[in-house]
Protein backbone atom coordinates (compact mmCIF):
# COMPACT_ATOMS: atom_id res chain seq x y z
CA UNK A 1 0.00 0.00 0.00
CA UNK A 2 0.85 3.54 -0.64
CA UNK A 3 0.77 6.09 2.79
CA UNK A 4 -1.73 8.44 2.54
CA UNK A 5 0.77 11.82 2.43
CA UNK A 6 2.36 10.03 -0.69
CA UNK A 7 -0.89 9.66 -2.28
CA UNK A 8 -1.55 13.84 -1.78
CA UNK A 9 2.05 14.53 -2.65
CA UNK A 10 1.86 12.45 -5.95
CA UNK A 11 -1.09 14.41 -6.91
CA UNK A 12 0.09 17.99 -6.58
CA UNK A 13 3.08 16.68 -9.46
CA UNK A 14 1.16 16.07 -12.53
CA UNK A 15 3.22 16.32 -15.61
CA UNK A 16 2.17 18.36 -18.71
CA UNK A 17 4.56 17.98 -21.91
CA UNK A 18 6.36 21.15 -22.41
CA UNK A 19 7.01 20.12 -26.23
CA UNK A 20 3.92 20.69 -29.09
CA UNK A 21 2.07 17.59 -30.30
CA UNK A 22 4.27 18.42 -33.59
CA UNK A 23 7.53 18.64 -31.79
CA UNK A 24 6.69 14.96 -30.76
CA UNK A 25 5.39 13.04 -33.73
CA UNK A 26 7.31 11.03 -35.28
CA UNK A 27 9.27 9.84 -32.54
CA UNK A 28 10.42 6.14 -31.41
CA UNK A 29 12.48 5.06 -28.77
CA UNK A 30 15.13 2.51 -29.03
CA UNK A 31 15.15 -0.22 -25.91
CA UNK A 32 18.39 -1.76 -25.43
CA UNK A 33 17.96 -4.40 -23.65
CA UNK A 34 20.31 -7.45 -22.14
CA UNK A 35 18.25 -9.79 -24.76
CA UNK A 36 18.52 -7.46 -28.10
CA UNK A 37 16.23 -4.01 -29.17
CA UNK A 38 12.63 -3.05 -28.72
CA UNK A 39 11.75 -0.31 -30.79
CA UNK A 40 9.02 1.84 -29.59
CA UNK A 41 6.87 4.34 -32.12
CA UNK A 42 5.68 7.20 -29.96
CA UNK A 43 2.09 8.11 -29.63
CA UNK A 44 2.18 11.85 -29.01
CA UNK A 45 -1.39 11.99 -30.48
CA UNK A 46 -3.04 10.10 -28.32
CA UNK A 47 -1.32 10.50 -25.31
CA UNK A 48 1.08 13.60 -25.45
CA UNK A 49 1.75 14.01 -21.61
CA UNK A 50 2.73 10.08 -21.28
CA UNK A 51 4.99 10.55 -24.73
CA UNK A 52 6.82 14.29 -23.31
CA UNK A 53 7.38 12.89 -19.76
CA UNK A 54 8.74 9.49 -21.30
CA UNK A 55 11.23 12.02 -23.77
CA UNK A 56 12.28 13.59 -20.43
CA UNK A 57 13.38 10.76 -18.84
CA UNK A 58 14.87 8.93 -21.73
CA UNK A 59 16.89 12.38 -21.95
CA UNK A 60 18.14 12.14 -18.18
CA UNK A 61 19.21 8.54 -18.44
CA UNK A 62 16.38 7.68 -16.09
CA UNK A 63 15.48 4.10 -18.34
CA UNK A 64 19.06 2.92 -18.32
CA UNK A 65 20.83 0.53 -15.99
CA UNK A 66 16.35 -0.49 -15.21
CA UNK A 67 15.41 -3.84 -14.96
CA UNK A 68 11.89 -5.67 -15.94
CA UNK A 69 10.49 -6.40 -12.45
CA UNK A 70 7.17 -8.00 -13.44
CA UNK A 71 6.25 -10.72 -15.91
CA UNK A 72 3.14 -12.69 -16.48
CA UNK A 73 4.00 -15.04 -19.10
CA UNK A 74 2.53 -14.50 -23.10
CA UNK A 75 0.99 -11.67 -21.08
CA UNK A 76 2.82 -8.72 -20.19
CA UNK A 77 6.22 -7.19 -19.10
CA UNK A 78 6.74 -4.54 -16.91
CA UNK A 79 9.55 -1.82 -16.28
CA UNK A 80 10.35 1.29 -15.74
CA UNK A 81 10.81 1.18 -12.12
CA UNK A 82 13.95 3.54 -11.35
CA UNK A 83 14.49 1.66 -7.99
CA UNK A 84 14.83 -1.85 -10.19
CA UNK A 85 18.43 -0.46 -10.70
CA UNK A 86 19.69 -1.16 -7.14
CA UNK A 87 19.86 -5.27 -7.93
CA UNK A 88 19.26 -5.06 -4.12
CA UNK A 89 16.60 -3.28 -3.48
CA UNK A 90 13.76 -6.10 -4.74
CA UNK A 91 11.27 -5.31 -1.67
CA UNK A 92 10.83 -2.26 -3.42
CA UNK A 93 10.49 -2.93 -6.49
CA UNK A 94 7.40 -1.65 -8.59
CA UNK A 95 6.83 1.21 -6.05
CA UNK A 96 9.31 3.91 -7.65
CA UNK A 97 8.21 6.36 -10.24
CA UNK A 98 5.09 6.62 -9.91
CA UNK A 99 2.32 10.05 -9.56
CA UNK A 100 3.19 12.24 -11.93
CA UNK A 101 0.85 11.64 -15.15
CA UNK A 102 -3.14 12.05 -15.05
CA UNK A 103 -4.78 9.38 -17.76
CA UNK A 104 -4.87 10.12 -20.86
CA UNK A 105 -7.82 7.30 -22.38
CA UNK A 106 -7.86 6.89 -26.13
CA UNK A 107 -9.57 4.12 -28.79
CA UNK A 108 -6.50 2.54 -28.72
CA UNK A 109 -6.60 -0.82 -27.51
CA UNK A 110 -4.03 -3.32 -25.26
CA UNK A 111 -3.50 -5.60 -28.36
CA UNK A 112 -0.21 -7.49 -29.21
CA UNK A 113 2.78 -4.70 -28.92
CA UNK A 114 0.83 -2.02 -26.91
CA UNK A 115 2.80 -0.01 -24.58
CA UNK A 116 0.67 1.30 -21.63
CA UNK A 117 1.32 2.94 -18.13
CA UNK A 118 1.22 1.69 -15.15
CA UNK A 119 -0.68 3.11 -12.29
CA UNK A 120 -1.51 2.76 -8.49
CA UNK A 121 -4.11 0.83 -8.13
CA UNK A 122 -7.24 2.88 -7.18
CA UNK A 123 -5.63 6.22 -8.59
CA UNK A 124 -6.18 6.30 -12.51
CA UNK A 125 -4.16 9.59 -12.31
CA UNK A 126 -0.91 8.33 -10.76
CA UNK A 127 1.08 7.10 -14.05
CA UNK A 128 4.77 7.59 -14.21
CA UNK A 129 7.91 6.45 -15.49
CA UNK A 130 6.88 2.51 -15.47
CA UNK A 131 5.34 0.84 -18.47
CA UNK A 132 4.06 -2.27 -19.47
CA UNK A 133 4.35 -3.94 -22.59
CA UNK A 134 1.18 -6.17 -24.04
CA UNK A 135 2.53 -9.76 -25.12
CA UNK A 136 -1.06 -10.93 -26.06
CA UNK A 137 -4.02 -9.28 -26.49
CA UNK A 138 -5.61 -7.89 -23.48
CA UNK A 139 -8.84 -6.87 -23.85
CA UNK A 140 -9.76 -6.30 -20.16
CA UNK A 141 -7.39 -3.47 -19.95
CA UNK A 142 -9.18 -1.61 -22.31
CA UNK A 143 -10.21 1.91 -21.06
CA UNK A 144 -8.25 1.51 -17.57
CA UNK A 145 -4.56 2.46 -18.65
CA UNK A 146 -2.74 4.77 -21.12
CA UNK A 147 -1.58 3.49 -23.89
CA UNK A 148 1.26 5.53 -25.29
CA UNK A 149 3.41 3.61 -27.75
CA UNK A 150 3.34 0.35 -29.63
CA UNK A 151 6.57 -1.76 -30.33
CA UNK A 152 7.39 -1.40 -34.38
CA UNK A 153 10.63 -3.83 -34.01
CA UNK A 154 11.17 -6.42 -31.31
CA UNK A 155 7.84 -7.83 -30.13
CA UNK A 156 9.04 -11.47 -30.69
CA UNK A 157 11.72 -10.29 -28.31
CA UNK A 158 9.17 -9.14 -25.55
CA UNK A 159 7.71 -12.58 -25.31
CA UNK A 160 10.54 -14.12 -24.98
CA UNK A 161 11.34 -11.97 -22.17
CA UNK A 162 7.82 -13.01 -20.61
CA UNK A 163 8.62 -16.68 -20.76
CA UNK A 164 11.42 -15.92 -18.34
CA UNK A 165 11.15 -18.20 -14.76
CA UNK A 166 9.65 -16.16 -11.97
CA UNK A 167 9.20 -16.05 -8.41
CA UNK A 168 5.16 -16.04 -7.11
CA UNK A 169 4.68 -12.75 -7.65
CA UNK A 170 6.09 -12.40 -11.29
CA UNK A 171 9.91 -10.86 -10.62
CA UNK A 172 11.69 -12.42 -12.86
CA UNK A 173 14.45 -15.07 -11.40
CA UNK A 174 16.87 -13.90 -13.76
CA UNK A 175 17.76 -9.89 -14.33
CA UNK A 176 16.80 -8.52 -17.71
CA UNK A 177 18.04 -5.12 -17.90
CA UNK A 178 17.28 -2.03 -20.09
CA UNK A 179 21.39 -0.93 -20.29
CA UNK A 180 19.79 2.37 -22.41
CA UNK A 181 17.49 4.06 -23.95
CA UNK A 182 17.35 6.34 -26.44
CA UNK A 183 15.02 8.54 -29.31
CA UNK A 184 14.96 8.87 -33.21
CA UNK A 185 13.35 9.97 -35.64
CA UNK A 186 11.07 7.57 -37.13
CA UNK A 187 12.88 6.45 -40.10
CA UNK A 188 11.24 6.84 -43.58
CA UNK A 189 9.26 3.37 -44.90
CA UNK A 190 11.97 0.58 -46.09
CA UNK A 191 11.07 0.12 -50.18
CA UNK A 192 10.47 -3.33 -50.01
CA UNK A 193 13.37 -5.05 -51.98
CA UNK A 194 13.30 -6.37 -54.96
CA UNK A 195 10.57 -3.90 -56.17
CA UNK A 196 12.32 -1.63 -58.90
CA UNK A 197 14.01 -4.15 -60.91
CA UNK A 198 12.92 -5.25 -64.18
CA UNK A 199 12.37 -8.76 -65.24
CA UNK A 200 15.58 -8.86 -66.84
CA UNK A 201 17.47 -7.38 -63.73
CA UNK A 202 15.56 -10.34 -62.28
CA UNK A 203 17.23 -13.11 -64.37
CA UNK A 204 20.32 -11.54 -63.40
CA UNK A 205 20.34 -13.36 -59.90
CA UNK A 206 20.74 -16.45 -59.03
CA UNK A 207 19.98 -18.18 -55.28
CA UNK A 208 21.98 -20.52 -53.02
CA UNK A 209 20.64 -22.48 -50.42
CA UNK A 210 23.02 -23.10 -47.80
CA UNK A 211 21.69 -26.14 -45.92
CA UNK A 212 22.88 -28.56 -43.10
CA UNK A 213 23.81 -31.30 -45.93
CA UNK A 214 25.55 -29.00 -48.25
CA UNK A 215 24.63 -25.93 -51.20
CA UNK A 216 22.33 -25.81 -53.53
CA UNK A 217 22.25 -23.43 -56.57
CA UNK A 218 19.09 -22.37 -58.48
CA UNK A 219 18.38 -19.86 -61.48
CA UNK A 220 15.40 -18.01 -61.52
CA UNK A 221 12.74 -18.08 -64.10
CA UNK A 222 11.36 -14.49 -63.92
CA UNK A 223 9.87 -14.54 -67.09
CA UNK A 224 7.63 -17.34 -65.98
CA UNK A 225 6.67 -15.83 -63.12
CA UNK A 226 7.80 -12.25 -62.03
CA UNK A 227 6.08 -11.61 -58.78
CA UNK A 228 7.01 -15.43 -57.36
CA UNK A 229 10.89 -14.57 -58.23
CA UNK A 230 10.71 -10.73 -56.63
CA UNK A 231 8.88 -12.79 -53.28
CA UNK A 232 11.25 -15.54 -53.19
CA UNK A 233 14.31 -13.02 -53.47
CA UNK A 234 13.08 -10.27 -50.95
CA UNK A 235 12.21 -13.00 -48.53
CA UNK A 236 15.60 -14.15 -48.73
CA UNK A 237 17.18 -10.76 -48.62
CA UNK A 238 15.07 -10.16 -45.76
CA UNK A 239 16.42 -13.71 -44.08
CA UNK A 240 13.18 -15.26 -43.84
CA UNK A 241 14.62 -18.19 -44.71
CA UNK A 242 17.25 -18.21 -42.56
CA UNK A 243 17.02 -21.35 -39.97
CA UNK A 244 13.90 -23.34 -41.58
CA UNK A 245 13.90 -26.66 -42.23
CA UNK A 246 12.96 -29.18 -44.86
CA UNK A 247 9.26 -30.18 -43.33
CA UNK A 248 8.46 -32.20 -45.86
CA UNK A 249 9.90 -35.08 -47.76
CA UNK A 250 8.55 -37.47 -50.03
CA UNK A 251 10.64 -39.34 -52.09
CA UNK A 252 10.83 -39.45 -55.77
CA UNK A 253 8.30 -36.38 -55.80
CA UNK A 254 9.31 -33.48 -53.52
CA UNK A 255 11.57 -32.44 -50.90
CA UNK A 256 9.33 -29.08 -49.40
CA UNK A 257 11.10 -25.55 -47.14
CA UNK A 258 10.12 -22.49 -46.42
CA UNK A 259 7.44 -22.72 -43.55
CA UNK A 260 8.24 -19.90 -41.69
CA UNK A 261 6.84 -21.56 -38.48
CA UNK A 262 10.15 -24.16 -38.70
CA UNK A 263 12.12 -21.42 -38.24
CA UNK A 264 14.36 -21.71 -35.11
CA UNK A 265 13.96 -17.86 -34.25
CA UNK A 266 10.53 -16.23 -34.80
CA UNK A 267 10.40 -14.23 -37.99
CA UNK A 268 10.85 -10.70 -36.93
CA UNK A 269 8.76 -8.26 -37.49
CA UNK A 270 10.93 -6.87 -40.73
CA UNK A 271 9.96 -9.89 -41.92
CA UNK A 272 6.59 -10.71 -41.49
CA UNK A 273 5.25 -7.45 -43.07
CA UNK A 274 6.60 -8.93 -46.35
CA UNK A 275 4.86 -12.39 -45.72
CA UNK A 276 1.80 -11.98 -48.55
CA UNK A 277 -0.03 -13.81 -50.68
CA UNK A 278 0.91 -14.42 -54.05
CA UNK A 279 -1.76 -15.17 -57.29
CA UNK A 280 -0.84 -17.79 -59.03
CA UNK A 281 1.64 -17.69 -62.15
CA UNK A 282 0.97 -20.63 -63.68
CA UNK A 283 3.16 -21.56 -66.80
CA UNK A 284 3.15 -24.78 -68.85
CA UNK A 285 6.78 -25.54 -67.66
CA UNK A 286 7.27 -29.50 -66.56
CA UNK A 287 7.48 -30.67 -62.99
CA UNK A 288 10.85 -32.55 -63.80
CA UNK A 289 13.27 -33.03 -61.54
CA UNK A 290 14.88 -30.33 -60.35
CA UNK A 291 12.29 -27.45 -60.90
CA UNK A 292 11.67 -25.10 -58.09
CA UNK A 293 7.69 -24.68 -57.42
CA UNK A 294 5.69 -22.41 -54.39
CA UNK A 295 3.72 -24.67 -52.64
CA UNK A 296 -0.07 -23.65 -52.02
CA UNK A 297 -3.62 -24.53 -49.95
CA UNK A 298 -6.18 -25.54 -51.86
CA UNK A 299 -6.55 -22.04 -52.87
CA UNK A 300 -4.55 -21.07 -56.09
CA UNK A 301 -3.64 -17.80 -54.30
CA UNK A 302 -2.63 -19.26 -51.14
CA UNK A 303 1.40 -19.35 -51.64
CA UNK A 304 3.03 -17.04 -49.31
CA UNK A 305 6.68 -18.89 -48.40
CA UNK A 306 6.88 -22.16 -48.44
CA UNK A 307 8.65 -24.19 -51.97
CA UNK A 308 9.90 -27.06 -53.20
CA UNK A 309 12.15 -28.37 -55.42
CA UNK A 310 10.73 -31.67 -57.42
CA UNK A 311 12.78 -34.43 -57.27
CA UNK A 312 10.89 -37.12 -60.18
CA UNK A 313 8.76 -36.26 -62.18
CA UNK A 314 5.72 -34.98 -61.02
CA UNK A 315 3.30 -33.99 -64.00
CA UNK A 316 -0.11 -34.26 -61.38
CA UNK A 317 1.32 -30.85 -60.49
CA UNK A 318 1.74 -29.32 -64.30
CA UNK A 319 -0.42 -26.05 -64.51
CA UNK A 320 -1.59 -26.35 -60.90
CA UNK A 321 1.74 -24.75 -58.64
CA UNK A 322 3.66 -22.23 -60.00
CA UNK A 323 7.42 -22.57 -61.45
CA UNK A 324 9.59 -20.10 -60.70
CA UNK A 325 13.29 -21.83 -60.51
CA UNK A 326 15.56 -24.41 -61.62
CA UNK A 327 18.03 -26.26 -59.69
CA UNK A 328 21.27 -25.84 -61.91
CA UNK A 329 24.21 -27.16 -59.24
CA UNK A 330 23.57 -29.50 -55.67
CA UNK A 331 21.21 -32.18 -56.92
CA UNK A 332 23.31 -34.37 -55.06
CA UNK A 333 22.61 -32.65 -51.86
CA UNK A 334 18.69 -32.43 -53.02
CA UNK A 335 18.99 -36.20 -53.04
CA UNK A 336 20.57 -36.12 -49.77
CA UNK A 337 17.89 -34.53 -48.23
CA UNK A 338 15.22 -36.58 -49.77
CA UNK A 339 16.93 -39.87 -48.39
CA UNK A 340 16.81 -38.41 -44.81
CA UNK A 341 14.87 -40.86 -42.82
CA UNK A 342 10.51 -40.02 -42.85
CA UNK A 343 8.12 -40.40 -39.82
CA UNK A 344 5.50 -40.04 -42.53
CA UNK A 345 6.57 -37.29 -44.40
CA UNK A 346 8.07 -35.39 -41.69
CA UNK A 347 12.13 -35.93 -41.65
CA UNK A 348 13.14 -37.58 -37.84
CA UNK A 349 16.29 -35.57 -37.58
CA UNK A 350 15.67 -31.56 -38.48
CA UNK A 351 17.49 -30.85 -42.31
CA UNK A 352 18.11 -26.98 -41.93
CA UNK A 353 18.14 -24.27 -44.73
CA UNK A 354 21.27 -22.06 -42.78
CA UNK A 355 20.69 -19.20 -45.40
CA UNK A 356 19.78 -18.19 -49.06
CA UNK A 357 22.56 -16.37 -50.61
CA UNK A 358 21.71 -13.75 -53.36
CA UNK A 359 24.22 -13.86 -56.13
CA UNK A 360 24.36 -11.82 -59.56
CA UNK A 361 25.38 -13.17 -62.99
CA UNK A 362 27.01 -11.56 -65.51
């Protein structure tokens, strides 16, 4: 509990932004964490007291050397605490910071990557330095606490952190500090790669896959199909296929990649916003051996990233997947992979693409 002549002190310190709405747009905040970045974009519209007071003490320091004192696991995480950076001071922790912002309600809502403020319970207007960042959605949060930021880069990142062992009443049993924080300027919208180039700038690359059992080299049929090649090659720019494994192998038809969800890392957020689905660009190339084909639901425009590279022949498929690459070095190692021993179709022991490398040819 809070004493009474903290509660009446807190109240006489309300903080009002001394920057305009249009000094603070734009904004984001760069958490540096013990476990990688969280990258914050700024809400000054919707909650421009929270944003300027959270500028002010990112400007003093106040964020760095903090710790995340509260988890709930695929729920939230919680810092801001100033006291969290005495390692021994834990009795105290999530009681620092705290009475200096009056809520500021909006229609945004606690869904996956809000940022909101923590308050005292029973005193909506006591919000301060401490945040809390919304693993899942929460719903029943809605209309209680500020929301004053969402995380742009490094949500995957936040959940991790929330899996973290902790005690009964959520400190972590292993410190996760914020070593610094720091603000930008919202950088401009990435042009998505691979989005200029012509078809015959296209046919000018060619793609390695660097896999557990050894490289394998494919051209790319962009005249086939132009949008398949410019997904397949900004994915792997991107490193979307970096760490997934072959899920599926049947041999003398297919041996299939690309599922994002084998991935050993979540796909970061850089990368899912490039995950889309792809119409179909059917051709009335052969599936012969060797040919490199996106692999679909039963919807023609389902691909997104998953492939395969055809190891028979396999004319059921003719005119119903679309083509979009040729293996031209590495059969051996295609073969390889599609002698791997099968529960089903599923390989027992985990066949990893590494990487795709993007070459050019003269």
């Amino acid at each position: 509990m809070y004493p009474v002549i903290t509660m009446l002190v807190l109240a006489q310190q309300l903080f009002t932004a001394p920057l305009s709405i249009d000094e603070m747009r734009g904004k984001q905040a760069v958490l540096e964490t013990t476990g990688g970045e969280i990258i914050l974009d700024l809400l000054a519209d919707v909650a421009p007291n929270h944003v300027g007071y959270f500028m002010k003490l990112v400007s003093e320091g106040a964020y760095d050397g903090t710790a995340f004192h509260r988890l709930i696991k695929y729920g939230i995480v919680q810092g801001g605490d100033p006291k969290t950076k005495d390692p021994d001071a834990i009795p105290e922790y999530g009681t620092g910071g705290l009475g200096f912002l009056a809520r500021e309600l909006s229609d945004e809502r606690h869904t996956r990557g809000a940022v909101s403020a923590v308050q005292i319970p029973g005193q909506p207007d006591s919000a301060g330095s401490q945040f809390f960042i919304v693993v899942t959605d929460q719903p029943t949060l809605d209309g209680q606490y500020t929301i004053f930021a969402r995380v742009a880069e490094g949500i995957h990142l936040a959940q991790t952190i929330s899996e973290t062992p902790t005690d009964d009443t959520g400190l972590p049993l292993e410190r996760i500090e914020v070593t610094r924080v720091t603000l930008r300027d919202k950088p401009p919208p990435e042009i998505p790669p691979f989005s200029t180039e012509s078809v015959e700038e296209l046919a000018r690359h060619r793609a390695v896959l660097v896999t557990d059992l050894g490289d394998i080299e494919v051209e790319l049929f962009p005249d086939l199909a132009p949008e398949h090649v410019r997904n397949f090659l900004r994915l792997a720019q991107v490193g979307a296929y970096d760490g997934v494994a072959f899920h599926r192998v049947v041999p003398g038809f297919v041996v299939q990649t690309g599922f994002l969800q084998t991935r050993v890392d979540p796909a970061s957020e850089r990368i899912t916003q490039y995950v889309t689905r792809l119409q179909p660009e059917f051709s009335d190339t052969p599936h012969v051996a060797g040919i490199l084909s996106m692999a679909r639901g039963d919807d023609p425009a389902s691909a997104d990233t998953s492939f395969f590279i055809v190891t028979g022949i396999a004319s059921s498929l003719d005119d119903k997947y679309t083509v979009f690459g040729r293996v031209v070095s590495g059969m051996e190692v295609v073969h390889a992979i599609e002698s791997v021993p099968v529960n089903g179709e599923e390989p027992v022991d985990r066949v990893e693409v590494r990487t795709v490398r993007i070459e050019q040819v003269p």
